[in-house]
PDB file of N, CA and C in Angstrom:
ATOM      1  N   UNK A   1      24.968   5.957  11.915  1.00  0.00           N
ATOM      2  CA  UNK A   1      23.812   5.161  12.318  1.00  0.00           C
ATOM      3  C   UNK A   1      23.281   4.415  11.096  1.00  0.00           C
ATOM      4  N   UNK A   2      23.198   3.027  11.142  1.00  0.00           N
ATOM      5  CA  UNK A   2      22.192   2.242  10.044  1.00  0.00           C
ATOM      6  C   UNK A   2      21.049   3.157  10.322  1.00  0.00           C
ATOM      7  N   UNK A   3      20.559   3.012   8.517  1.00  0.00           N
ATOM      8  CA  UNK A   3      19.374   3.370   8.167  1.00  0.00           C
ATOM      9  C   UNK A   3      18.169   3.018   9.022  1.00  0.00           C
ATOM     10  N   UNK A   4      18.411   1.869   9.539  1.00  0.00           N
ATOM     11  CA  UNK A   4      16.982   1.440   9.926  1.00  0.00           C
ATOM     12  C   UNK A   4      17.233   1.236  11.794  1.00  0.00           C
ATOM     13  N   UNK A   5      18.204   1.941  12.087  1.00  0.00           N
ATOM     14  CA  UNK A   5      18.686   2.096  13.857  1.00  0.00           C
ATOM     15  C   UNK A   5      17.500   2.410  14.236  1.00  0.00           C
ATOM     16  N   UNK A   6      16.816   3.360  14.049  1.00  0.00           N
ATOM     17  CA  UNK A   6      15.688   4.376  14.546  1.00  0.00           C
ATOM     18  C   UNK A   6      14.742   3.494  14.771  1.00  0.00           C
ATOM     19  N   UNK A   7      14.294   2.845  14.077  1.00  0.00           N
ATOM     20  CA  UNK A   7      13.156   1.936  14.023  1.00  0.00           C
ATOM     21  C   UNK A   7      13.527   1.213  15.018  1.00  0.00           C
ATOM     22  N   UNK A   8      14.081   0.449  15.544  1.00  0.00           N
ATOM     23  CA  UNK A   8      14.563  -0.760  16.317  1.00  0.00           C
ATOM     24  C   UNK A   8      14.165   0.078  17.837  1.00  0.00           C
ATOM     25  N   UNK A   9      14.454   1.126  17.851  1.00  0.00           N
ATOM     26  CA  UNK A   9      13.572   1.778  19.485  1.00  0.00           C
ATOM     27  C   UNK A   9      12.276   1.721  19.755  1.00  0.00           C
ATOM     28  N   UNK A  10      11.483   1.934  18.471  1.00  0.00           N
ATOM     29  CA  UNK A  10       9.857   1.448  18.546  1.00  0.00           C
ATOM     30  C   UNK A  10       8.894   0.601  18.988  1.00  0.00           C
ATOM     31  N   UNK A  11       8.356   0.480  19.890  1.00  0.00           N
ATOM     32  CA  UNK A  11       7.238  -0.422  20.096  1.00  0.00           C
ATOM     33  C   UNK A  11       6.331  -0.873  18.951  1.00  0.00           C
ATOM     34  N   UNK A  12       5.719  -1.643  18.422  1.00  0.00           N
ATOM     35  CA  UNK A  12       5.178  -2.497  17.462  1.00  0.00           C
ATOM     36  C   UNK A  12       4.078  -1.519  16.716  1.00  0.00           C
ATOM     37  N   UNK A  13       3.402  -0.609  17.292  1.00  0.00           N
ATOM     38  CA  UNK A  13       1.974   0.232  17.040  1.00  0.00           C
ATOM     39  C   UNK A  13       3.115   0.745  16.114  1.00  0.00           C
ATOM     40  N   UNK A  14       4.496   1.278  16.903  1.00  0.00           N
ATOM     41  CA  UNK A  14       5.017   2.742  16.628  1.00  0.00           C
ATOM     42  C   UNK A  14       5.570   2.634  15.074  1.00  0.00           C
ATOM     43  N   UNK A  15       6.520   1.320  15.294  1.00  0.00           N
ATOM     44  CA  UNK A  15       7.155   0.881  14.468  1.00  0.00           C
ATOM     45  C   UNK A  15       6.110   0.404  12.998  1.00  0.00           C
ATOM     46  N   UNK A  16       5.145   0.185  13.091  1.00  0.00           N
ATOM     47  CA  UNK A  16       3.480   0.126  12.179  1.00  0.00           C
ATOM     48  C   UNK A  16       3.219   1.438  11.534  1.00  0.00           C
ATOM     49  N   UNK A  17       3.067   1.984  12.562  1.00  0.00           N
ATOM     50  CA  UNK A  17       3.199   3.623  12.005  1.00  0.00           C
ATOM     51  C   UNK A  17       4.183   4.485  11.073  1.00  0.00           C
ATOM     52  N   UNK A  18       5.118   3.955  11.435  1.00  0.00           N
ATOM     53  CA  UNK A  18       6.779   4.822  11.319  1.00  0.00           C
ATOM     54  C   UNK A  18       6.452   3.683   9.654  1.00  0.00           C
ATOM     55  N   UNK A  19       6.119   2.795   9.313  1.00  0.00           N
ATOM     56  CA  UNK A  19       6.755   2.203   8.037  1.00  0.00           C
ATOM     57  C   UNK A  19       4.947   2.054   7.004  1.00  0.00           C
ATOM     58  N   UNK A  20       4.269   2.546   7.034  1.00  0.00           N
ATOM     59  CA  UNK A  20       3.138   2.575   6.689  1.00  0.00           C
ATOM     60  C   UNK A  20       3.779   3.636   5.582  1.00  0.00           C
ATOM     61  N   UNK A  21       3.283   3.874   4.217  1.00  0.00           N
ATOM     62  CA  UNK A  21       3.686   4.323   2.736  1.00  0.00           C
ATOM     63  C   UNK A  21       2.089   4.799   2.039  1.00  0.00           C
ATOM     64  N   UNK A  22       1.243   4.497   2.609  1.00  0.00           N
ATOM     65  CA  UNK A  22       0.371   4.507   1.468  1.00  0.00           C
ATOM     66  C   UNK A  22      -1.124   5.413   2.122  1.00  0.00           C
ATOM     67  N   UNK A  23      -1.025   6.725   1.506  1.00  0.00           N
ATOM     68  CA  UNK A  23      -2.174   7.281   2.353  1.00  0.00           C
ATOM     69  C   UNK A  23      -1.445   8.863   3.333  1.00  0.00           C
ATOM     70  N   UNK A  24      -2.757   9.179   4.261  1.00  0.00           N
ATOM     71  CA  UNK A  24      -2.299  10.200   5.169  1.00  0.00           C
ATOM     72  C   UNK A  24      -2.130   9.098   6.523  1.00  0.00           C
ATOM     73  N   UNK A  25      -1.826   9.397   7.578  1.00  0.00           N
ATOM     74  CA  UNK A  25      -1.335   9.184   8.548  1.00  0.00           C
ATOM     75  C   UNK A  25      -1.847  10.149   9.828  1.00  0.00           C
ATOM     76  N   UNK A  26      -2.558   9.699  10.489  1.00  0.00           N
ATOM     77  CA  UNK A  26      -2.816  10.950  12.316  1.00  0.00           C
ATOM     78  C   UNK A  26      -2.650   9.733  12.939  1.00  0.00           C
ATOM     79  N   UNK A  27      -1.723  10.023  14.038  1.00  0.00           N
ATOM     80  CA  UNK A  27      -1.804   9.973  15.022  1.00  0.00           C
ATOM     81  C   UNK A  27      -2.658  10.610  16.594  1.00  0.00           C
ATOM     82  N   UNK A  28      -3.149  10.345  17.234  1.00  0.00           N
ATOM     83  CA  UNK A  28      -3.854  10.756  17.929  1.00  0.00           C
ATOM     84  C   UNK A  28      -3.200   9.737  19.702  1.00  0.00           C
ATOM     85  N   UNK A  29      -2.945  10.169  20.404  1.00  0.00           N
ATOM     86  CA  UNK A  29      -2.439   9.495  21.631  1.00  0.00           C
ATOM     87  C   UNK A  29      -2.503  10.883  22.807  1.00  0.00           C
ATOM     88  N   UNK A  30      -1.966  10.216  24.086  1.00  0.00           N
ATOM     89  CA  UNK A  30      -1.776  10.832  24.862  1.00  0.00           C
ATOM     90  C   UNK A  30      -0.698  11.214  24.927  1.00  0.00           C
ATOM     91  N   UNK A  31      -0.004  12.166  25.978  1.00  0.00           N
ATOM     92  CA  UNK A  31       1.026  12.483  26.145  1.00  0.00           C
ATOM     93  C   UNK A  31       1.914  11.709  27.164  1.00  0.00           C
ATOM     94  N   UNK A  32       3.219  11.616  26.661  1.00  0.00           N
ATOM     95  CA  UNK A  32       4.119  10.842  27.168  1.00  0.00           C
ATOM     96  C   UNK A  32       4.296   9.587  26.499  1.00  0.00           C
ATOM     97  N   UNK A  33       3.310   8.751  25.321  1.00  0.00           N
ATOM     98  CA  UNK A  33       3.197   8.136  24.306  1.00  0.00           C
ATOM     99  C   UNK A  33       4.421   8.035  23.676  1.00  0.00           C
ATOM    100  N   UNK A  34       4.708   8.828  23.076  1.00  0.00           N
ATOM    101  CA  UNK A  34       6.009   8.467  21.998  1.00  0.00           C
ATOM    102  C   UNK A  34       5.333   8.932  20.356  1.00  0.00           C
ATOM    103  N   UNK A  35       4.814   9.999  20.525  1.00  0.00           N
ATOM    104  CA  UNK A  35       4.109  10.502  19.293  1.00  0.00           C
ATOM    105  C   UNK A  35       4.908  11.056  18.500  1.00  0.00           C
ATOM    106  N   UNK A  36       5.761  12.101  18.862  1.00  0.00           N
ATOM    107  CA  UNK A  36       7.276  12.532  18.856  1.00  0.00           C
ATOM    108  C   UNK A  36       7.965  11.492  18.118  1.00  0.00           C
ATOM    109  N   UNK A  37       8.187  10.712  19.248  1.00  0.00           N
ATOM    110  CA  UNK A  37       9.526   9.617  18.311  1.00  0.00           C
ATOM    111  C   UNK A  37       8.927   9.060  17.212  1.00  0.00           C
ATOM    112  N   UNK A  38       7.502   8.585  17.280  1.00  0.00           N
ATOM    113  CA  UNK A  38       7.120   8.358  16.269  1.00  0.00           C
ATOM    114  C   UNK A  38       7.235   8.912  15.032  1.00  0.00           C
ATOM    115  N   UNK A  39       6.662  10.496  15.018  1.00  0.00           N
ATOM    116  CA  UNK A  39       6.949  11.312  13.834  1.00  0.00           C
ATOM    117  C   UNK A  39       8.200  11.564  13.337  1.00  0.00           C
ATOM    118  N   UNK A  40       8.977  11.414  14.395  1.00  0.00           N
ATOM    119  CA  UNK A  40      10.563  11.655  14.198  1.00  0.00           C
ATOM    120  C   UNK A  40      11.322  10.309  12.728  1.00  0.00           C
ATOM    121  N   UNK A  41      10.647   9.405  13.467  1.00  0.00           N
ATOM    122  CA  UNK A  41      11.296   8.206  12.992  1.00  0.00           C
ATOM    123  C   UNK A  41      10.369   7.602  11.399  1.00  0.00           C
ATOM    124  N   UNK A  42       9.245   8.306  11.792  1.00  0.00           N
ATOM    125  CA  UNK A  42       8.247   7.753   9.947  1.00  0.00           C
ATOM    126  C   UNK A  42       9.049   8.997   9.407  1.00  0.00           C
ATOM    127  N   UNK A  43       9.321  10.365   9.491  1.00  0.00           N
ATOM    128  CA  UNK A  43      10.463  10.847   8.815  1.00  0.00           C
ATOM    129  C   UNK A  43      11.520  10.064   8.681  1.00  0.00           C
ATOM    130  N   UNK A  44      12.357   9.732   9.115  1.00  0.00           N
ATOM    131  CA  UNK A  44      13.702   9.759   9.000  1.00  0.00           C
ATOM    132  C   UNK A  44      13.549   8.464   7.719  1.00  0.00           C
ATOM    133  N   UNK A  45      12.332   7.160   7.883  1.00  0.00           N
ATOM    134  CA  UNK A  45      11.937   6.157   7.366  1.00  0.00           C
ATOM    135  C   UNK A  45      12.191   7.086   6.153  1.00  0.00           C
ATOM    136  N   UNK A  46      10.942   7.496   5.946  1.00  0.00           N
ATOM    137  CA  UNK A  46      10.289   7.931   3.879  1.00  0.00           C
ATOM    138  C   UNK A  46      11.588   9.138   3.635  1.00  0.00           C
ATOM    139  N   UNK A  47      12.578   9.588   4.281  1.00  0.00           N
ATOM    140  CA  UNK A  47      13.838   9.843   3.783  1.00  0.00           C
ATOM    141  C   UNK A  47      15.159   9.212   3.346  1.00  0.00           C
ATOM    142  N   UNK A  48      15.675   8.436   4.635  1.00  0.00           N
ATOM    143  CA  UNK A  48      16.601   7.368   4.578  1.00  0.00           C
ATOM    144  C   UNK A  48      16.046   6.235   3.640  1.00  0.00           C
ATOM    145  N   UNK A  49      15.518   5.712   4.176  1.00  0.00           N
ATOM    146  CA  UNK A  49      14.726   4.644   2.993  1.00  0.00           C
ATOM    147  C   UNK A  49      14.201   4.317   2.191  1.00  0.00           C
ATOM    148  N   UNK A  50      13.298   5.157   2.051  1.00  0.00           N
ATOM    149  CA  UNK A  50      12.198   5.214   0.533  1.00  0.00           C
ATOM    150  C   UNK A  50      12.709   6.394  -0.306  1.00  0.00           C
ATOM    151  N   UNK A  51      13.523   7.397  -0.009  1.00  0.00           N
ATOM    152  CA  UNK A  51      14.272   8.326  -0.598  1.00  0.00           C
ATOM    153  C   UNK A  51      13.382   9.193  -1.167  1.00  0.00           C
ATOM    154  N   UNK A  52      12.367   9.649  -0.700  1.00  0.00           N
ATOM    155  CA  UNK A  52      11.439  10.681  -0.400  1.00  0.00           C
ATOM    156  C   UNK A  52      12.155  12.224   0.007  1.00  0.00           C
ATOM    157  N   UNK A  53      11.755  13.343  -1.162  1.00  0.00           N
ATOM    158  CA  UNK A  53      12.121  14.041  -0.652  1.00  0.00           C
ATOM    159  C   UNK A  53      11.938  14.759   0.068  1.00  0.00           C
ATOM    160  N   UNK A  54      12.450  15.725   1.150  1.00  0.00           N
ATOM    161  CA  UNK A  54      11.919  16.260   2.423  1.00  0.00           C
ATOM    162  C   UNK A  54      10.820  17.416   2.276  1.00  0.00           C
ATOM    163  N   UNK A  55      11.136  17.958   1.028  1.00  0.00           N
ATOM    164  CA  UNK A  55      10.480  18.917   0.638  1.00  0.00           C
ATOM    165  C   UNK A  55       8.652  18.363   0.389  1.00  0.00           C
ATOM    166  N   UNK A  56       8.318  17.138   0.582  1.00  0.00           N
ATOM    167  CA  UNK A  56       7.309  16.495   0.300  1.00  0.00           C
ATOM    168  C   UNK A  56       6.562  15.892   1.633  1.00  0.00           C
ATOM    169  N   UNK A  57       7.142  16.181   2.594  1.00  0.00           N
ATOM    170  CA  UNK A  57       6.665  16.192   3.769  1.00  0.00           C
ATOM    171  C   UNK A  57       6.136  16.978   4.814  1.00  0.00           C
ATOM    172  N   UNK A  58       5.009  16.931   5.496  1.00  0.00           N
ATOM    173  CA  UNK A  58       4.316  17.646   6.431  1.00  0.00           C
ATOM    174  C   UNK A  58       4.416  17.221   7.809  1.00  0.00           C
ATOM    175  N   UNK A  59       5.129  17.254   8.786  1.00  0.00           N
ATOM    176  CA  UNK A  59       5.263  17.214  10.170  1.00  0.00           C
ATOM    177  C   UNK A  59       3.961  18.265  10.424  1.00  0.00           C
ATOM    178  N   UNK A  60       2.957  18.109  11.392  1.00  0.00           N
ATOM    179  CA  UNK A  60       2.321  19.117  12.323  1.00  0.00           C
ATOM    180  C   UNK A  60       2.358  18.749  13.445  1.00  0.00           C
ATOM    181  N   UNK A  61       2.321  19.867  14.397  1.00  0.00           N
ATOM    182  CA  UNK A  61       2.410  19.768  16.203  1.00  0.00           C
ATOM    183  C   UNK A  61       1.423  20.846  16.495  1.00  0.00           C
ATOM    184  N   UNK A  62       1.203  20.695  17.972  1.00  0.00           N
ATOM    185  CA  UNK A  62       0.537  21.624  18.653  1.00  0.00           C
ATOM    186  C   UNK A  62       1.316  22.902  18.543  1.00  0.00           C
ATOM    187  N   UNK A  63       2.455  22.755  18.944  1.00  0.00           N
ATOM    188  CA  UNK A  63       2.933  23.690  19.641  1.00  0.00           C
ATOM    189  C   UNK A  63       4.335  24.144  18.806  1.00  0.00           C
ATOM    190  N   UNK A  64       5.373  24.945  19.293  1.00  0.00           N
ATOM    191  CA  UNK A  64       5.900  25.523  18.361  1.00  0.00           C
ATOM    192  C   UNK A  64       7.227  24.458  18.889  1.00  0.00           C
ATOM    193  N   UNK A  65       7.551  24.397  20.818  1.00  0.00           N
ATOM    194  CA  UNK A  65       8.239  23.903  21.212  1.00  0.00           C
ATOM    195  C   UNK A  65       8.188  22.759  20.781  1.00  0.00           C
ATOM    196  N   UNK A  66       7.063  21.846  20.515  1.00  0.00           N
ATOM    197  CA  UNK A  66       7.301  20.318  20.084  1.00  0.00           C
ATOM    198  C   UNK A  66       7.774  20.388  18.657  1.00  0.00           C
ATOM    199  N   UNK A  67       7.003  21.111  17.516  1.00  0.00           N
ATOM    200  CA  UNK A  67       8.145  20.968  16.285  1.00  0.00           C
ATOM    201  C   UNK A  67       9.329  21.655  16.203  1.00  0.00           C
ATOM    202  N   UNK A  68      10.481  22.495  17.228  1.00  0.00           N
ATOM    203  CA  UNK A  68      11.282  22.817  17.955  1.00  0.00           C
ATOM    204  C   UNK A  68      12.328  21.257  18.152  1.00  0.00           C
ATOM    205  N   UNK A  69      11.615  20.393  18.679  1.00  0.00           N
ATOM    206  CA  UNK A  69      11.935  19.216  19.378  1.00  0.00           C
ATOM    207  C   UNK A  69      11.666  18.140  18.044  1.00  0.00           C
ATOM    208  N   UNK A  70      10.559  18.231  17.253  1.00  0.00           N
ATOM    209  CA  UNK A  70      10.750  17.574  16.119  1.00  0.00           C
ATOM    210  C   UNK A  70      12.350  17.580  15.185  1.00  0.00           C
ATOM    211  N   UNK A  71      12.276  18.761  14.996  1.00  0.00           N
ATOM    212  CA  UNK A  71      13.541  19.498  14.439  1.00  0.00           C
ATOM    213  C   UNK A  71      14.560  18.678  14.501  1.00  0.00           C
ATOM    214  N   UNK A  72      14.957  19.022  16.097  1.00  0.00           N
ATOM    215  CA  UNK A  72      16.335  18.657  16.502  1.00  0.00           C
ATOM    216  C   UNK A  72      16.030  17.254  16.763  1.00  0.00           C
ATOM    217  N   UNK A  73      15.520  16.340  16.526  1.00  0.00           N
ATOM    218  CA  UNK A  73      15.352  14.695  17.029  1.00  0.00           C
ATOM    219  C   UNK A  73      15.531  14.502  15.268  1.00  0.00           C
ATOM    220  N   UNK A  74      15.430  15.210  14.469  1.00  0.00           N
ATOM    221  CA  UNK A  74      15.574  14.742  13.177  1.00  0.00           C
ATOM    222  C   UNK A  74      16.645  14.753  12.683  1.00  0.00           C
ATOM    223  N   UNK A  75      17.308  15.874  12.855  1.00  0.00           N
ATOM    224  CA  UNK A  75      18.426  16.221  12.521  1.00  0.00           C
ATOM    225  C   UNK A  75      19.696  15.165  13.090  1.00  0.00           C
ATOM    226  N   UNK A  76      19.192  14.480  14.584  1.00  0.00           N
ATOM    227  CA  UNK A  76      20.098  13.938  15.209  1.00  0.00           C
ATOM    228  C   UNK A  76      20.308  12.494  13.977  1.00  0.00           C
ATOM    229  N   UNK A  77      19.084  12.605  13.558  1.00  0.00           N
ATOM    230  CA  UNK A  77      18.916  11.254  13.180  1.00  0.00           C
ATOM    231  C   UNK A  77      19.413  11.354  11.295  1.00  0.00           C
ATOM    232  N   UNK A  78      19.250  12.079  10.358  1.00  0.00           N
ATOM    233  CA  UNK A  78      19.622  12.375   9.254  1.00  0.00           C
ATOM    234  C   UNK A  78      20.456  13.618   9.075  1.00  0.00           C
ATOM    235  N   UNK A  79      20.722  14.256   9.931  1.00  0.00           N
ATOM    236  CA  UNK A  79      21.408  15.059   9.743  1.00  0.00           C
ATOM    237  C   UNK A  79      20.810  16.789   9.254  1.00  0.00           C
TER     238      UNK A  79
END
């Protein structure tokens, strides 16, 4: 997968979100949103691209099943 595949599924907010560098970041939406892909994909961004290491990153979820689902949507995507 090109580096920047992931991004190209995003809607414009998402894709805003996913490439934003400077600062903290919340999201706040409803469900069924794309909050998920979102987080999925501003990871895969400040890894693949900005070469950020992973160890420097904070994913949080509600629940155990959604960072479960974080996980494996990341992995699909960097390995």
């Amino acid at each position: 997968m090109d580096s920047f595949d992931f991004l190209e599924e995003l809607n414009e907010q998402q894709r805003t979100a996913a490439e934003i560098t400077e600062g903290y970041l919340r999201v706040i939406a409803g469900a069924g949103s794309g909050k998920t892909k979102l987080l999925v994909s501003r990871y895969a961004y400040l890894v693949e691209c900005l070469g950020i290491d992973p160890s420097n990153i904070l994913c949080v979820t509600f629940t155990n099943k959604a960072a479960g689902e974080m996980r494996s949507r990341i992995r699909s995507i960097i390995g």
